[in-house]
C-alpha atoms as a PDB file:
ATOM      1  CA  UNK A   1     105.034 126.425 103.780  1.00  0.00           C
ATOM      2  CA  UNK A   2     106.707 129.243 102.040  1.00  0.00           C
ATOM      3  CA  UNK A   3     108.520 129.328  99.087  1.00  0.00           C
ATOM      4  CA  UNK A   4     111.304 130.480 100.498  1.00  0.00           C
ATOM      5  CA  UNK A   5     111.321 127.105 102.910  1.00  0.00           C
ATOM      6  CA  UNK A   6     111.206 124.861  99.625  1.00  0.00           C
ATOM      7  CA  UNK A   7     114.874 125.756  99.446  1.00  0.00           C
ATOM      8  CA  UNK A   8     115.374 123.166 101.358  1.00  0.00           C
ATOM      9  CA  UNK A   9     114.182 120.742  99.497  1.00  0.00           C
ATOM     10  CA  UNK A  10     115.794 121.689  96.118  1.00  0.00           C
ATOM     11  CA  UNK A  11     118.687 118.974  96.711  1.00  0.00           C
ATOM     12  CA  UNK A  12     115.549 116.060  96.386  1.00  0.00           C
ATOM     13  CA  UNK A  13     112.529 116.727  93.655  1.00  0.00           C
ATOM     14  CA  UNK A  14     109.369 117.437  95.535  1.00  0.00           C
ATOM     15  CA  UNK A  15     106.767 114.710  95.747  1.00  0.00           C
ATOM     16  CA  UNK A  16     105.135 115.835  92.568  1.00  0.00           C
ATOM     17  CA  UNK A  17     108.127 116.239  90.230  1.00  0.00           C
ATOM     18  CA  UNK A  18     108.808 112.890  91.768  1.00  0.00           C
ATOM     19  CA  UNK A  19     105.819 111.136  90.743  1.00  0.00           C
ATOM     20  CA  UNK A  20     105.764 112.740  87.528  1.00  0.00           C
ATOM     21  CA  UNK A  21     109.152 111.621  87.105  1.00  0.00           C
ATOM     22  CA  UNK A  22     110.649 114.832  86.043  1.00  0.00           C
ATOM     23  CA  UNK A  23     113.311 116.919  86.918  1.00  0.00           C
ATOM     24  CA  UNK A  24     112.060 120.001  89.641  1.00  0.00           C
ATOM     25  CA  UNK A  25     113.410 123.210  89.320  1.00  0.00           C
ATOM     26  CA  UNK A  26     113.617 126.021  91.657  1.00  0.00           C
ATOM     27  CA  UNK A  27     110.712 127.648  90.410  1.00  0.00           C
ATOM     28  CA  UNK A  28     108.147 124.650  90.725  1.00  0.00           C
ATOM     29  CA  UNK A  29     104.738 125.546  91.342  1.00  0.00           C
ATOM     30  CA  UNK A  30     104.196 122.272  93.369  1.00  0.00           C
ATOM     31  CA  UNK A  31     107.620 122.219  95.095  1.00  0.00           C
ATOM     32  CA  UNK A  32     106.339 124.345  98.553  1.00  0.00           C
ATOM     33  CA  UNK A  33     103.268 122.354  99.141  1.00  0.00           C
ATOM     34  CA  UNK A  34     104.220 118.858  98.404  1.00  0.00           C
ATOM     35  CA  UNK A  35     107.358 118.052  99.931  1.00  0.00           C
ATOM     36  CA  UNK A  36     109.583 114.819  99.225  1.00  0.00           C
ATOM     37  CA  UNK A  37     108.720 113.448 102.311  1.00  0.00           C
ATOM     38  CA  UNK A  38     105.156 113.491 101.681  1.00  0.00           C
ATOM     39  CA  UNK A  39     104.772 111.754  98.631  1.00  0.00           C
ATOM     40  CA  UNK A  40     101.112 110.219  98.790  1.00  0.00           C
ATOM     41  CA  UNK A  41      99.546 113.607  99.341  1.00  0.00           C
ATOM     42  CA  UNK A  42     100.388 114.444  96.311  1.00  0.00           C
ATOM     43  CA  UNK A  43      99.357 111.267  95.174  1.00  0.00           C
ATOM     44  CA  UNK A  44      95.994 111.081  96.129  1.00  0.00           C
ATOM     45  CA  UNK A  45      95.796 115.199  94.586  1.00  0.00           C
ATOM     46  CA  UNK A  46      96.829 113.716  91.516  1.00  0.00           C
ATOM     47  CA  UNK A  47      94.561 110.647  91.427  1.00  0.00           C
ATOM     48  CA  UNK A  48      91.426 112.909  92.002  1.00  0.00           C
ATOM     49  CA  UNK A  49      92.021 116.260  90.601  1.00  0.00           C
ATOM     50  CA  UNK A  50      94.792 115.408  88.105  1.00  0.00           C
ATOM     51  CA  UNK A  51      98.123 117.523  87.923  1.00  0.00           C
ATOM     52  CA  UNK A  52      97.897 119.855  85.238  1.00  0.00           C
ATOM     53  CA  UNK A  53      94.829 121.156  86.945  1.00  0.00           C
ATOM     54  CA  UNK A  54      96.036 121.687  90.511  1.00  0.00           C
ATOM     55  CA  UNK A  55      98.516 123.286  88.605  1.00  0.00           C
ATOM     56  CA  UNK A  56      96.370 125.922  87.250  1.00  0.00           C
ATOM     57  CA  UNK A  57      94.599 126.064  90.516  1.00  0.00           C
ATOM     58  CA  UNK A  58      97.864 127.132  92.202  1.00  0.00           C
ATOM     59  CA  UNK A  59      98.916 129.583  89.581  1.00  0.00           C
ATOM     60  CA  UNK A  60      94.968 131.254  89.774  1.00  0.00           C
ATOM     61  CA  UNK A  61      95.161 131.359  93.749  1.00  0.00           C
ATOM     62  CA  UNK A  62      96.934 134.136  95.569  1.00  0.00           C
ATOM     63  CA  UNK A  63     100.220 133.126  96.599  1.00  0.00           C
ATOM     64  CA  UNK A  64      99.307 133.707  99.859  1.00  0.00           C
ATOM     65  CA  UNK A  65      96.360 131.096  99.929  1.00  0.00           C
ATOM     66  CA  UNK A  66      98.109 128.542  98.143  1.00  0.00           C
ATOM     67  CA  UNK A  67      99.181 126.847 101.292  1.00  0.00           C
ATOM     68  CA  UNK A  68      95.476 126.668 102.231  1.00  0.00           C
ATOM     69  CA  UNK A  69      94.291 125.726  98.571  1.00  0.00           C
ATOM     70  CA  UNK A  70      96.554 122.641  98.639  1.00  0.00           C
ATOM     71  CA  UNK A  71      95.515 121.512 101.896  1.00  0.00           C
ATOM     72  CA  UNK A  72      92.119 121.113 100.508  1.00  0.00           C
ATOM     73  CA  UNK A  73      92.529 119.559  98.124  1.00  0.00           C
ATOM     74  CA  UNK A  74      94.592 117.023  99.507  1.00  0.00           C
ATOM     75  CA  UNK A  75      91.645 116.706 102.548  1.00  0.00           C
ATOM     76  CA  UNK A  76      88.740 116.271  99.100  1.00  0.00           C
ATOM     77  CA  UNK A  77      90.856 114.458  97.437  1.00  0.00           C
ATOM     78  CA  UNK A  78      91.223 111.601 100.645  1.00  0.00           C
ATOM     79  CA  UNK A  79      87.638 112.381 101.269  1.00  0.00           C
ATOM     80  CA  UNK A  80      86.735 111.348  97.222  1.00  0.00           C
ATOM     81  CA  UNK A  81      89.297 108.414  97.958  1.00  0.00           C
ATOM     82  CA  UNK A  82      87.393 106.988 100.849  1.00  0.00           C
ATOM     83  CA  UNK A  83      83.818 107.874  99.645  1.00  0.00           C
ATOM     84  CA  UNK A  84      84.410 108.531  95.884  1.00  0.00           C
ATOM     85  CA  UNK A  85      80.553 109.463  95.378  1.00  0.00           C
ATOM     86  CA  UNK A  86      79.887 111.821  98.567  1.00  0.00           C
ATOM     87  CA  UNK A  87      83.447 112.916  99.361  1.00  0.00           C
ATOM     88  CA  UNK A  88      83.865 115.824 101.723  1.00  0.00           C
ATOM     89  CA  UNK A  89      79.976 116.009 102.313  1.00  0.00           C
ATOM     90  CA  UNK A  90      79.448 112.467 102.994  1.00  0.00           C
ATOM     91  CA  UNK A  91      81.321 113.257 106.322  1.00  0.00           C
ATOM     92  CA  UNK A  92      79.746 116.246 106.927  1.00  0.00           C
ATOM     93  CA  UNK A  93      76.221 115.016 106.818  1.00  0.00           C
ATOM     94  CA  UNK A  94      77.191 111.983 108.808  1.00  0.00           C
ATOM     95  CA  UNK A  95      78.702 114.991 111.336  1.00  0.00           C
ATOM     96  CA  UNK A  96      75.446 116.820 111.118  1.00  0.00           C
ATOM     97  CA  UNK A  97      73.457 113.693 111.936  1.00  0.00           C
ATOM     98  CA  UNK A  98      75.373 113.605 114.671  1.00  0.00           C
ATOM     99  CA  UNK A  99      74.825 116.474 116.226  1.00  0.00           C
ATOM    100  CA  UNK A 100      70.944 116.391 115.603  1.00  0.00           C
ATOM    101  CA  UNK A 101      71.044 113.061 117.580  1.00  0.00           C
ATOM    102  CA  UNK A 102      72.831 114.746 120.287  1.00  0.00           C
ATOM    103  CA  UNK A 103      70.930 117.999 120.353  1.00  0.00           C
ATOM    104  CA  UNK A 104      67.705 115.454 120.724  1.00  0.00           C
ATOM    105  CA  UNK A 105      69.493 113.744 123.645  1.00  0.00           C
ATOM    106  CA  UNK A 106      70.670 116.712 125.370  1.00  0.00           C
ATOM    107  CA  UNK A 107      66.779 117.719 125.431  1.00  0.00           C
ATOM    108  CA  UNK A 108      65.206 114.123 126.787  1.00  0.00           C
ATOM    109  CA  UNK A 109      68.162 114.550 128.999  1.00  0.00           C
ATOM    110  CA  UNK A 110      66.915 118.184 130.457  1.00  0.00           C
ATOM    111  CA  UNK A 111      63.632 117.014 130.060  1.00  0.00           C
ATOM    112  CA  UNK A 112      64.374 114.250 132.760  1.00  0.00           C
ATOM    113  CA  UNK A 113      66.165 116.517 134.728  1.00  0.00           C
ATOM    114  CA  UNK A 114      63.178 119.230 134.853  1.00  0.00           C
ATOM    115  CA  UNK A 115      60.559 115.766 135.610  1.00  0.00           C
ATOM    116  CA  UNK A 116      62.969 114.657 138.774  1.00  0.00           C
ATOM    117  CA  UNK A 117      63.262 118.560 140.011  1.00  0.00           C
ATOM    118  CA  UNK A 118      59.736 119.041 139.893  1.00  0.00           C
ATOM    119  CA  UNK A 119      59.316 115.426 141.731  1.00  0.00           C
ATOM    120  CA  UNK A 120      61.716 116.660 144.602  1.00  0.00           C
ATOM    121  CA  UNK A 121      59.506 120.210 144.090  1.00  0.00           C
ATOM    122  CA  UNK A 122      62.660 122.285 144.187  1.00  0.00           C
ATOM    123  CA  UNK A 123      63.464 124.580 141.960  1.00  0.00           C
ATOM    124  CA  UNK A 124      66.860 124.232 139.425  1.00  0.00           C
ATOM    125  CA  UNK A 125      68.392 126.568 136.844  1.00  0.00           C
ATOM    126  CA  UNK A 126      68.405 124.775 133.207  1.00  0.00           C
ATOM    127  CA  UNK A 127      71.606 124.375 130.954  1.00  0.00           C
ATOM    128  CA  UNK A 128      71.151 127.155 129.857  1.00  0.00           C
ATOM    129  CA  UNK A 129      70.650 129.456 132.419  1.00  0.00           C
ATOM    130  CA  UNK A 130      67.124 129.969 132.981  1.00  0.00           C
ATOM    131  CA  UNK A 131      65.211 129.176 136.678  1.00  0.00           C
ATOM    132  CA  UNK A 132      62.851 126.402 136.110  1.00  0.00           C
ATOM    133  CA  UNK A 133      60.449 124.125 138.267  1.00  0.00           C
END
């Protein structure tokens, strides 16, 4: 969201000024990226990461990657909320594991494939691509 769309907002404090129970100005550095009607984002930032140093995070960052900045940290900080020791990589390796387990089953699976071709002894083109059998 650009700044220039937090104008519309200005009539109700964004979520953090909200939470922090103080008055939001124009000019507030958390006002674009955590909108009234999301108030628990900022919430959950705030729990994890605390506000004076999102703040500083958001004043380092290039205005253009703010937007992005605060999106991750909102996904970390649910991540940390949910799995407060692993966070973002907890769900990442369970993702990976994943995979590996179906990488493994996509190979017994052509495996069994290749067996029952070379039963029939007819020849079939793998998943990927090459003639086989």
């Amino acid at each position: 969201m650009s700044s220039s769309s937090y104008s519309n907002y200005t009539n109700s404090p964004c979520a953090a000024c909200k939470f922090l129970r103080r008055k939001c100005t124009s000019d507030c550095v958390f006002g674009p990226y955590f909108p009234p009607e999301e108030p628990t984002k900022f919430a959950n930032v705030h729990r994890i990461f605390g506000a004076s140093n999102v703040s500083k995070i958001l004043q380092e960052v290039a205005p253009h990657q703010r937007e992005d900045a605060v999106n991750s940290l909102a996904y970390e900080a649910e991540a940390r909320l949910r799995d407060p020791v692993y966070g973002c990589v907890g769900a990442i390796s369970v993702l990976q594991r994943q995979v590996l387990g179906l990488q493994r089953e996509l190979e017994e699976t052509n495996a069994d494939i290749m067996r029952y071709a070379s039963c029939l002894g007819g020849e079939t083109t793998s998943v990927y691509g090459d003639r086989r059998g």
